[in-house]
PDB file of N, CA and C in Angstrom:
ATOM      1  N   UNK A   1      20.424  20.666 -18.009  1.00  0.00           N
ATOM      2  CA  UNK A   1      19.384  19.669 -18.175  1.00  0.00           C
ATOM      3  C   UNK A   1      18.495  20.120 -19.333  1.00  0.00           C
ATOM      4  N   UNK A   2      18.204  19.229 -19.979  1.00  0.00           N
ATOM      5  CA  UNK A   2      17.557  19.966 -21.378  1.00  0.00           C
ATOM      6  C   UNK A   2      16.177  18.743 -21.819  1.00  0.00           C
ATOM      7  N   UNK A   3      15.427  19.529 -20.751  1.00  0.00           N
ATOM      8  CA  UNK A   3      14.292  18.034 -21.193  1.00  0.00           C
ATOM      9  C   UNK A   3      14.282  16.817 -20.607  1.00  0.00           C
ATOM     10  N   UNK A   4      15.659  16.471 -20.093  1.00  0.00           N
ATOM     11  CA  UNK A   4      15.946  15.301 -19.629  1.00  0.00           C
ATOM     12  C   UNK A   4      15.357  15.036 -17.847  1.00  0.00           C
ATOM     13  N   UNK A   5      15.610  13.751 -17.393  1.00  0.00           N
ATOM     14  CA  UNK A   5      14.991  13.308 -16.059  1.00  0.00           C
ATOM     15  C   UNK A   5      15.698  13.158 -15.216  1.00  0.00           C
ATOM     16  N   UNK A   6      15.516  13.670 -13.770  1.00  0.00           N
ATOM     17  CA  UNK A   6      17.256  13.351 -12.744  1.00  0.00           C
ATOM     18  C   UNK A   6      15.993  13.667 -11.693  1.00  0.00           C
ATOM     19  N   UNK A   7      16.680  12.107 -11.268  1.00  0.00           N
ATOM     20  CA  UNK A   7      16.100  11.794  -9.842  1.00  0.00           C
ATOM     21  C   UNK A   7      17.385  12.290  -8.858  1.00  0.00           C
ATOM     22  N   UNK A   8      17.012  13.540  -7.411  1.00  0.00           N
ATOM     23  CA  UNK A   8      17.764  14.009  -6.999  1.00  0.00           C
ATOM     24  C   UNK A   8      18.057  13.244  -5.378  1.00  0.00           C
ATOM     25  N   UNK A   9      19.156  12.396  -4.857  1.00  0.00           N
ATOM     26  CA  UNK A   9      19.179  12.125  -3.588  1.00  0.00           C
ATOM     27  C   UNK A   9      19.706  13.043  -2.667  1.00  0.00           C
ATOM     28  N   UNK A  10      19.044  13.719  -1.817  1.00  0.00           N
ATOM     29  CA  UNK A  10      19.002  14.844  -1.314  1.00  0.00           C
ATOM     30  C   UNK A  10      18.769  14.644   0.798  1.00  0.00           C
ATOM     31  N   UNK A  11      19.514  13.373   1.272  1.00  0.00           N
ATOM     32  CA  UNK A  11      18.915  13.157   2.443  1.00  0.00           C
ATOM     33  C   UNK A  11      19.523  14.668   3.542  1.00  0.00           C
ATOM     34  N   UNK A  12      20.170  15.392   3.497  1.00  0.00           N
ATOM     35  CA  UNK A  12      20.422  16.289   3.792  1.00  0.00           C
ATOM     36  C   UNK A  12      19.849  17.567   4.004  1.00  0.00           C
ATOM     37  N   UNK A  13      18.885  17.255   2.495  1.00  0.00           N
ATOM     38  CA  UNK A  13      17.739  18.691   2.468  1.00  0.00           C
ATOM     39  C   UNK A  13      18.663  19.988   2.264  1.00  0.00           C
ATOM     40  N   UNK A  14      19.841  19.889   1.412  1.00  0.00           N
ATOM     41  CA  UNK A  14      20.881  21.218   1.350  1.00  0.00           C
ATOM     42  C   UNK A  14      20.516  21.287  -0.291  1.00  0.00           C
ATOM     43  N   UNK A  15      20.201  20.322  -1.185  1.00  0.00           N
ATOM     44  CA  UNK A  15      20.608  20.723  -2.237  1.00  0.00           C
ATOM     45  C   UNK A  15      19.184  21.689  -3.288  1.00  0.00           C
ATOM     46  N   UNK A  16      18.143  21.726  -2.447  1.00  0.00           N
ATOM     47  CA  UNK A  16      17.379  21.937  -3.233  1.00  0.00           C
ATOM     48  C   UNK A  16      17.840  24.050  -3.186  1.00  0.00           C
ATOM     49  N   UNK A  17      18.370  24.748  -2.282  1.00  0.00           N
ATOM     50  CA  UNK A  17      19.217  25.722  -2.154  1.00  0.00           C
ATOM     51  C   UNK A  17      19.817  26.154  -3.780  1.00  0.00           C
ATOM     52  N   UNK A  18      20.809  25.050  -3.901  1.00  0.00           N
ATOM     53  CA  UNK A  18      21.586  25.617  -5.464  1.00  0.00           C
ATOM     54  C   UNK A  18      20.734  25.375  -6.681  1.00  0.00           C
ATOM     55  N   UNK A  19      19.341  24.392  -6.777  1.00  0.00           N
ATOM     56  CA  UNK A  19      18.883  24.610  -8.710  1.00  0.00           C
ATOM     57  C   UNK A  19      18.589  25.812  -8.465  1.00  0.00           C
ATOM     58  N   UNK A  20      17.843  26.332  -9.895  1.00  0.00           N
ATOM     59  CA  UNK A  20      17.969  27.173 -10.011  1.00  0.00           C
ATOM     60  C   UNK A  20      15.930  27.360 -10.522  1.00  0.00           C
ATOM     61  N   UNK A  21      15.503  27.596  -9.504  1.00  0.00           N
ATOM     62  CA  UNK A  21      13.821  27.571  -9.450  1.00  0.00           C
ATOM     63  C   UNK A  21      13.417  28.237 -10.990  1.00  0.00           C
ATOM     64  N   UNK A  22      14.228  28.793 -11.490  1.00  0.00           N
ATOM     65  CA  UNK A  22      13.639  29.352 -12.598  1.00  0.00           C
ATOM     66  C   UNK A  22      13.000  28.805 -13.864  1.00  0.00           C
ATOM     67  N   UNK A  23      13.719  27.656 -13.675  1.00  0.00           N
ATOM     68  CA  UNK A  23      14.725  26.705 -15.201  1.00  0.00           C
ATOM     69  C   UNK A  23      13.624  25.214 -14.718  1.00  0.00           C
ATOM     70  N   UNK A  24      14.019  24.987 -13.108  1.00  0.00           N
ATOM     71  CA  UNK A  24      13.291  23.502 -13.236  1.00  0.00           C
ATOM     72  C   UNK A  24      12.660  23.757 -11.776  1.00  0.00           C
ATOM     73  N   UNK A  25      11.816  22.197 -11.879  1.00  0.00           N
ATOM     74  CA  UNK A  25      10.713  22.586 -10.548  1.00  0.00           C
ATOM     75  C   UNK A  25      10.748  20.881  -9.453  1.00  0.00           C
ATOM     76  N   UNK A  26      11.080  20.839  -8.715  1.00  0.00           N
ATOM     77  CA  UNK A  26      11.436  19.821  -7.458  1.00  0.00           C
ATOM     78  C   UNK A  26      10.133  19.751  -7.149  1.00  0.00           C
ATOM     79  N   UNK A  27       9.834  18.151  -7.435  1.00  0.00           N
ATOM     80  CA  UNK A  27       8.599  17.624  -6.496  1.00  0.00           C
ATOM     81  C   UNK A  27       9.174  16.667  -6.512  1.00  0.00           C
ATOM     82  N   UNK A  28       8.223  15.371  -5.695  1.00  0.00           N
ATOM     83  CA  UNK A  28       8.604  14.487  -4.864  1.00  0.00           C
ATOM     84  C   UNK A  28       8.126  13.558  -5.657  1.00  0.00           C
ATOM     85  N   UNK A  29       9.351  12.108  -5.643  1.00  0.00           N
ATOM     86  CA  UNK A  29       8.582  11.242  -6.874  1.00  0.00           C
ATOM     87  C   UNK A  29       7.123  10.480  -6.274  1.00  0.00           C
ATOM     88  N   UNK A  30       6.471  10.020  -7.286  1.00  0.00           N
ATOM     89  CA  UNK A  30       5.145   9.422  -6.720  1.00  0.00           C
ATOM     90  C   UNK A  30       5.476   8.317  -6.792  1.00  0.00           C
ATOM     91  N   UNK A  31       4.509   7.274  -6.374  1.00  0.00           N
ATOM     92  CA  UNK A  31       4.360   5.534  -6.256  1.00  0.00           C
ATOM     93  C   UNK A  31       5.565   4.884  -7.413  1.00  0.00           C
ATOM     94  N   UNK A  32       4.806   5.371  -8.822  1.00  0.00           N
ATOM     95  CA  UNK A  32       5.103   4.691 -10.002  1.00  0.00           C
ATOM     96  C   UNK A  32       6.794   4.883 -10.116  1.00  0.00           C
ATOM     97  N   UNK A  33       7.331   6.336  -9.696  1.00  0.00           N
ATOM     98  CA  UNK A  33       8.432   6.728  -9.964  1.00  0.00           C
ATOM     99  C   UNK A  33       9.130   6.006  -9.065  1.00  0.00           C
ATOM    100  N   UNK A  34       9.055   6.141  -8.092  1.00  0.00           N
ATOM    101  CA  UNK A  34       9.896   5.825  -6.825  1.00  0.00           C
ATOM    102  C   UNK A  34      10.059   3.940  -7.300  1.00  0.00           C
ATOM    103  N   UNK A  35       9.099   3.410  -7.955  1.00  0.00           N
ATOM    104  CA  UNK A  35       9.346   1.695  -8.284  1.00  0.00           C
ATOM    105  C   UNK A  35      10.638   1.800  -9.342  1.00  0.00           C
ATOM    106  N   UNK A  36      10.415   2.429 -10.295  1.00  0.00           N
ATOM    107  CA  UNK A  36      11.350   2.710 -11.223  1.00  0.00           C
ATOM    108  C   UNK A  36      12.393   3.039 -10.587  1.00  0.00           C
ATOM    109  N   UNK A  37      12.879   4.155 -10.206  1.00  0.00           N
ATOM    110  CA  UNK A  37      14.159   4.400  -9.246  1.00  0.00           C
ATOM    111  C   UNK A  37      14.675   3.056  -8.800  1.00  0.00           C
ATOM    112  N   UNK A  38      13.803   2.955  -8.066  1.00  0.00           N
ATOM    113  CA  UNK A  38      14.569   1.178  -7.193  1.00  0.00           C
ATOM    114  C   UNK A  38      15.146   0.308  -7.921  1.00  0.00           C
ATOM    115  N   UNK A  39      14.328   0.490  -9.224  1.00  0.00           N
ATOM    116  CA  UNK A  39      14.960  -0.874  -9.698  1.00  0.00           C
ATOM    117  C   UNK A  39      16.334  -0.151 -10.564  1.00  0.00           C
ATOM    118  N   UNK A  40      16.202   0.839 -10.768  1.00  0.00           N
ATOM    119  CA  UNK A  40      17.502   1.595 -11.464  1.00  0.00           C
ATOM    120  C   UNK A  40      18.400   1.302 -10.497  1.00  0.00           C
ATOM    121  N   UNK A  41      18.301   1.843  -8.950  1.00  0.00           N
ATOM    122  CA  UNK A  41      19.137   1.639  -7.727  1.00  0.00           C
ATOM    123  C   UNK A  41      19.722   0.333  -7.169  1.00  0.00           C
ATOM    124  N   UNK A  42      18.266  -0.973  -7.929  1.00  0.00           N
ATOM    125  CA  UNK A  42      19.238  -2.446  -7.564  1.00  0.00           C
ATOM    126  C   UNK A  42      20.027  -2.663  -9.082  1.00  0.00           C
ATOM    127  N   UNK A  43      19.707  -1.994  -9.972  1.00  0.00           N
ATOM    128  CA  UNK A  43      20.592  -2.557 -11.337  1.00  0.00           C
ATOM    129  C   UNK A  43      21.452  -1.994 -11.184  1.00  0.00           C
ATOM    130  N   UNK A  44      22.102  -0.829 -10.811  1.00  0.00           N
ATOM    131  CA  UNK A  44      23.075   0.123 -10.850  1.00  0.00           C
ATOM    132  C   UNK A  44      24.294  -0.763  -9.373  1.00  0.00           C
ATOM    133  N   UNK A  45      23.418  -0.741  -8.599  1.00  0.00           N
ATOM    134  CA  UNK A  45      24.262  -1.934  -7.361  1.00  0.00           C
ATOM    135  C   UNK A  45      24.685  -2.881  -8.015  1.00  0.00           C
ATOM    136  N   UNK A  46      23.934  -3.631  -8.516  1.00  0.00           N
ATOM    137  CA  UNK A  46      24.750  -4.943  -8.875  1.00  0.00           C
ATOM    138  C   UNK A  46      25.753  -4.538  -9.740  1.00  0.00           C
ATOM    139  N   UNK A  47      25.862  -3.794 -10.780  1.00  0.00           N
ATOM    140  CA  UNK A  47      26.555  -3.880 -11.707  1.00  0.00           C
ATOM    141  C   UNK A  47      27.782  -2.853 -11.233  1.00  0.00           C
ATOM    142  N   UNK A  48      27.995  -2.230 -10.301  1.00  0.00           N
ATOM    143  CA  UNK A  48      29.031  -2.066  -9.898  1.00  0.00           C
ATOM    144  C   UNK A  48      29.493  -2.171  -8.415  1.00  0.00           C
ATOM    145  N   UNK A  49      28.382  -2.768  -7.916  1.00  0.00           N
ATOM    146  CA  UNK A  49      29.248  -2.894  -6.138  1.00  0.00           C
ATOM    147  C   UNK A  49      28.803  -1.712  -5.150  1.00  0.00           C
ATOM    148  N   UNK A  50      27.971  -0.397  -5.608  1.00  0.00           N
ATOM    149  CA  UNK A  50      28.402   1.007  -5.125  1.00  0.00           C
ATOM    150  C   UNK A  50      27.824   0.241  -3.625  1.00  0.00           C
ATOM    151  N   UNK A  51      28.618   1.435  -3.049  1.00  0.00           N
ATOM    152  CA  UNK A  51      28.278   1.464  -1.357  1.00  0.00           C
ATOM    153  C   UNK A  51      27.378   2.211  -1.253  1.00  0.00           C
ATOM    154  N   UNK A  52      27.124   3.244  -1.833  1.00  0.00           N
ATOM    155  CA  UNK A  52      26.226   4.084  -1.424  1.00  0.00           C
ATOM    156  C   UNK A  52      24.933   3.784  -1.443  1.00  0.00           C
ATOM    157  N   UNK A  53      24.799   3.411  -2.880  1.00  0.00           N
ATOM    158  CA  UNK A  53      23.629   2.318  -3.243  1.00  0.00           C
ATOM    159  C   UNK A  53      22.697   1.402  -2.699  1.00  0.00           C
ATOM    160  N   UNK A  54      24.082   0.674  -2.090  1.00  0.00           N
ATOM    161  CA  UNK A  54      23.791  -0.615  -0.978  1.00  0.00           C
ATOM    162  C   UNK A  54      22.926   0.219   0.097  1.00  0.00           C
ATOM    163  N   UNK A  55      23.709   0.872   0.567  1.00  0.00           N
ATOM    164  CA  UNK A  55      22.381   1.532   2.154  1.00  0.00           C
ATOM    165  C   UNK A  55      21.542   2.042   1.609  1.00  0.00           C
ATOM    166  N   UNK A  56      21.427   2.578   0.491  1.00  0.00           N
ATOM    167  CA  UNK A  56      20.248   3.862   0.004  1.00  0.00           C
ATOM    168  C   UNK A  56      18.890   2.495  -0.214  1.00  0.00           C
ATOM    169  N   UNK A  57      19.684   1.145  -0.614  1.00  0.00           N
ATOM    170  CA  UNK A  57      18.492  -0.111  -0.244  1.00  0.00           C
ATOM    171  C   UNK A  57      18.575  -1.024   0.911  1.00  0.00           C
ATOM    172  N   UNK A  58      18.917  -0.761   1.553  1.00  0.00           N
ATOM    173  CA  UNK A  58      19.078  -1.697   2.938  1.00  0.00           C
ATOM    174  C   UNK A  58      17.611  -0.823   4.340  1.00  0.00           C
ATOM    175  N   UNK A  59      17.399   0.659   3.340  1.00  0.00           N
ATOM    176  CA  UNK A  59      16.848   1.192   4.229  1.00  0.00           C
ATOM    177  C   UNK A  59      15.854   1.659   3.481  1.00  0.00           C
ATOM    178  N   UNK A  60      15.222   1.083   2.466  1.00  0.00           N
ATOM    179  CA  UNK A  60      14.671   1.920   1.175  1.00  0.00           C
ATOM    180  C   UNK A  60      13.193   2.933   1.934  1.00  0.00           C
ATOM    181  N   UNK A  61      12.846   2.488   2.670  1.00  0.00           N
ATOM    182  CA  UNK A  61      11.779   3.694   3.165  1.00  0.00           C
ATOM    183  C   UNK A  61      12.044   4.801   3.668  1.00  0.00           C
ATOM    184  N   UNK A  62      13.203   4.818   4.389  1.00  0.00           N
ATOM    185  CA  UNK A  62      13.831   6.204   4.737  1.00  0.00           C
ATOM    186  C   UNK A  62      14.308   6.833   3.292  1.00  0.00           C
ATOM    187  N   UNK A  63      15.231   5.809   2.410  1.00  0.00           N
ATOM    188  CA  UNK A  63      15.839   6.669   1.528  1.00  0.00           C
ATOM    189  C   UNK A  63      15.221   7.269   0.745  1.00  0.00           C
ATOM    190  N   UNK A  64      13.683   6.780  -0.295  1.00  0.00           N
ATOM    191  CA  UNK A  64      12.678   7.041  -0.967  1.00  0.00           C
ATOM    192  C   UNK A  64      12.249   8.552  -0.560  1.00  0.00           C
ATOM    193  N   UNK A  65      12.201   9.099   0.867  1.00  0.00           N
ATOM    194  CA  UNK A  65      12.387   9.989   1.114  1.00  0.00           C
ATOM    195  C   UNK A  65      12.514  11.353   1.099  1.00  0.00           C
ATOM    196  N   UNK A  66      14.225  10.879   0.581  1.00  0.00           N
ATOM    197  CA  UNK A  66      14.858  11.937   0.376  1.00  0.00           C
ATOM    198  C   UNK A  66      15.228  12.365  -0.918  1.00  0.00           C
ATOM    199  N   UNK A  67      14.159  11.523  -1.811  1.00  0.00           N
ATOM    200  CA  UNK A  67      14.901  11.785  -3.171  1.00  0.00           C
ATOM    201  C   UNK A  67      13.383  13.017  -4.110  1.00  0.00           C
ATOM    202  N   UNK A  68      14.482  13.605  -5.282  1.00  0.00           N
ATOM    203  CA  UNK A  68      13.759  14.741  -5.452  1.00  0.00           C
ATOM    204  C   UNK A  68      13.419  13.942  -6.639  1.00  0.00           C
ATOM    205  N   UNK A  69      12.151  14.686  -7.656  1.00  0.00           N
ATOM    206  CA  UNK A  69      12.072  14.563  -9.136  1.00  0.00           C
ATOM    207  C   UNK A  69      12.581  15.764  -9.777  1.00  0.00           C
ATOM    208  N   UNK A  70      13.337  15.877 -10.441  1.00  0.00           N
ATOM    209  CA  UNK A  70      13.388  17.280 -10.663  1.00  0.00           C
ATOM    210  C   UNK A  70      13.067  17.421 -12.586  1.00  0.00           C
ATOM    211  N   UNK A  71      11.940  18.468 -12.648  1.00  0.00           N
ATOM    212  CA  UNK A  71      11.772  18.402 -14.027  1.00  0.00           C
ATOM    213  C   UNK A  71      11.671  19.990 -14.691  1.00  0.00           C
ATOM    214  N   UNK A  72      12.201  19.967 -16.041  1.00  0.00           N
ATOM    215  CA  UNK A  72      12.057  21.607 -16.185  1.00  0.00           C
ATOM    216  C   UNK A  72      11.126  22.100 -15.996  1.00  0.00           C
ATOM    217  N   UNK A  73      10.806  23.220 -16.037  1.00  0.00           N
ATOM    218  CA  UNK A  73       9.618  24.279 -15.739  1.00  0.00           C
ATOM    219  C   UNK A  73       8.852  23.955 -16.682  1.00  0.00           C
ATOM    220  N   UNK A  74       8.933  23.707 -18.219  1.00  0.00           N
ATOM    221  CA  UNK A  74       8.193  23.849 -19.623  1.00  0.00           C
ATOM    222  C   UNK A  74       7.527  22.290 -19.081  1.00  0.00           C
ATOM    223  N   UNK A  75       7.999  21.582 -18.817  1.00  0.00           N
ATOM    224  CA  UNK A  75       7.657  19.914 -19.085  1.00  0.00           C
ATOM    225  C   UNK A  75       6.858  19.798 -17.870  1.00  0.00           C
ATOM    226  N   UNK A  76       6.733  21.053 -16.612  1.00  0.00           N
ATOM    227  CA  UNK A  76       5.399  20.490 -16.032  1.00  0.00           C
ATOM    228  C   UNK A  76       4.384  21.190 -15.872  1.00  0.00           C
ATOM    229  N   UNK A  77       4.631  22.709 -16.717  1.00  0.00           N
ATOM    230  CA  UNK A  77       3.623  23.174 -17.242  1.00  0.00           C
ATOM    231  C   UNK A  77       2.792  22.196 -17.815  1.00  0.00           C
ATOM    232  N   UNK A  78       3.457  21.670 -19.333  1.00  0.00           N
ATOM    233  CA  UNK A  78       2.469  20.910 -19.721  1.00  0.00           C
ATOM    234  C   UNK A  78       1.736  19.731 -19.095  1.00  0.00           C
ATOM    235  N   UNK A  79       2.516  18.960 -18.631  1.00  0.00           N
ATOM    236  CA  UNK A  79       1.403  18.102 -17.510  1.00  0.00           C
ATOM    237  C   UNK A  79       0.520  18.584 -16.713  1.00  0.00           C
ATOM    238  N   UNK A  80       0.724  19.917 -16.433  1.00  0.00           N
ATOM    239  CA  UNK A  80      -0.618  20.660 -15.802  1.00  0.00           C
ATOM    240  C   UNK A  80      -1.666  20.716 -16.642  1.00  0.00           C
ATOM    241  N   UNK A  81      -1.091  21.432 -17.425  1.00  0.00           N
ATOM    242  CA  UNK A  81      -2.249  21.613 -18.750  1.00  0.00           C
ATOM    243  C   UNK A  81      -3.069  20.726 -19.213  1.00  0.00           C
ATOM    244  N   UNK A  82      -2.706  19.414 -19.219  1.00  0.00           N
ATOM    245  CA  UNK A  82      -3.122  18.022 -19.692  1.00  0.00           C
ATOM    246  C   UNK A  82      -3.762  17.338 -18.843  1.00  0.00           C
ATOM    247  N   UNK A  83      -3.740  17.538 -17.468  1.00  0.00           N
ATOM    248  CA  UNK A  83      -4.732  17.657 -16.389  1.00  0.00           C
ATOM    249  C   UNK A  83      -5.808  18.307 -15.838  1.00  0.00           C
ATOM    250  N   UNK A  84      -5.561  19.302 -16.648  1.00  0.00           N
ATOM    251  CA  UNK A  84      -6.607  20.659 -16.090  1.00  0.00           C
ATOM    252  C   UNK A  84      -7.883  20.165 -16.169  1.00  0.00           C
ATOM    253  N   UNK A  85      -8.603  20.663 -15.330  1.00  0.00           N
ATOM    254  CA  UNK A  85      -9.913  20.570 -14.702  1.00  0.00           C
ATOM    255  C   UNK A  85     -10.124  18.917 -14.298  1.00  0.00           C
ATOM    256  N   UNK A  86      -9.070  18.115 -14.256  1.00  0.00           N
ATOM    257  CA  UNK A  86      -9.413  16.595 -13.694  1.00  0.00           C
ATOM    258  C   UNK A  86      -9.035  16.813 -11.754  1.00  0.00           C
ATOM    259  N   UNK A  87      -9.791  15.669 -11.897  1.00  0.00           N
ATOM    260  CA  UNK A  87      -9.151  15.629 -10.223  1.00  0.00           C
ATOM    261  C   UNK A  87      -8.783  14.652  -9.398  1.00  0.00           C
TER     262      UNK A  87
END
């Protein structure tokens, strides 16, 4: 992953075990993210049928859930930084 954004579906709670804490950092998406996802999750359904898809929206409050943000270490340093002292 090099900078880039990956929303992680994780209803299992096994995968956060293999990243690699060093490199990137797992938090939980917020309001704004989790809208975005969805609509990635109904465009991605329609345009191919997935099954998986289909339940991950048939149940979207459970599934929202289970999904990770996962972003490198450098990229939320700086959003810290760019926050600092707000609250």
């Amino acid at each position: 992953m090099t900078g880039g954004e990956l929303f992680l579906y994780d209803p299992g709670d096994q995968a956060l075990d293999r990243l690699n804490d060093e490199l990137v950092l797992p938090v939980r998406p917020d309001e704004i993210e989790l809208v975005f996802l969805r609509e990635l999750i109904v465009a991605h359904h329609e345009l191919t049928g997935s099954a998986v898809a289909g339940e991950i929206l048939e149940d979207w409050e459970r599934s929202a859930g289970a999904f990770w943000r996962v972003a490198p270490r450098a990229e939320v340093a700086a959003i810290e930084q760019a926050h600092e002292g707000t609250a």
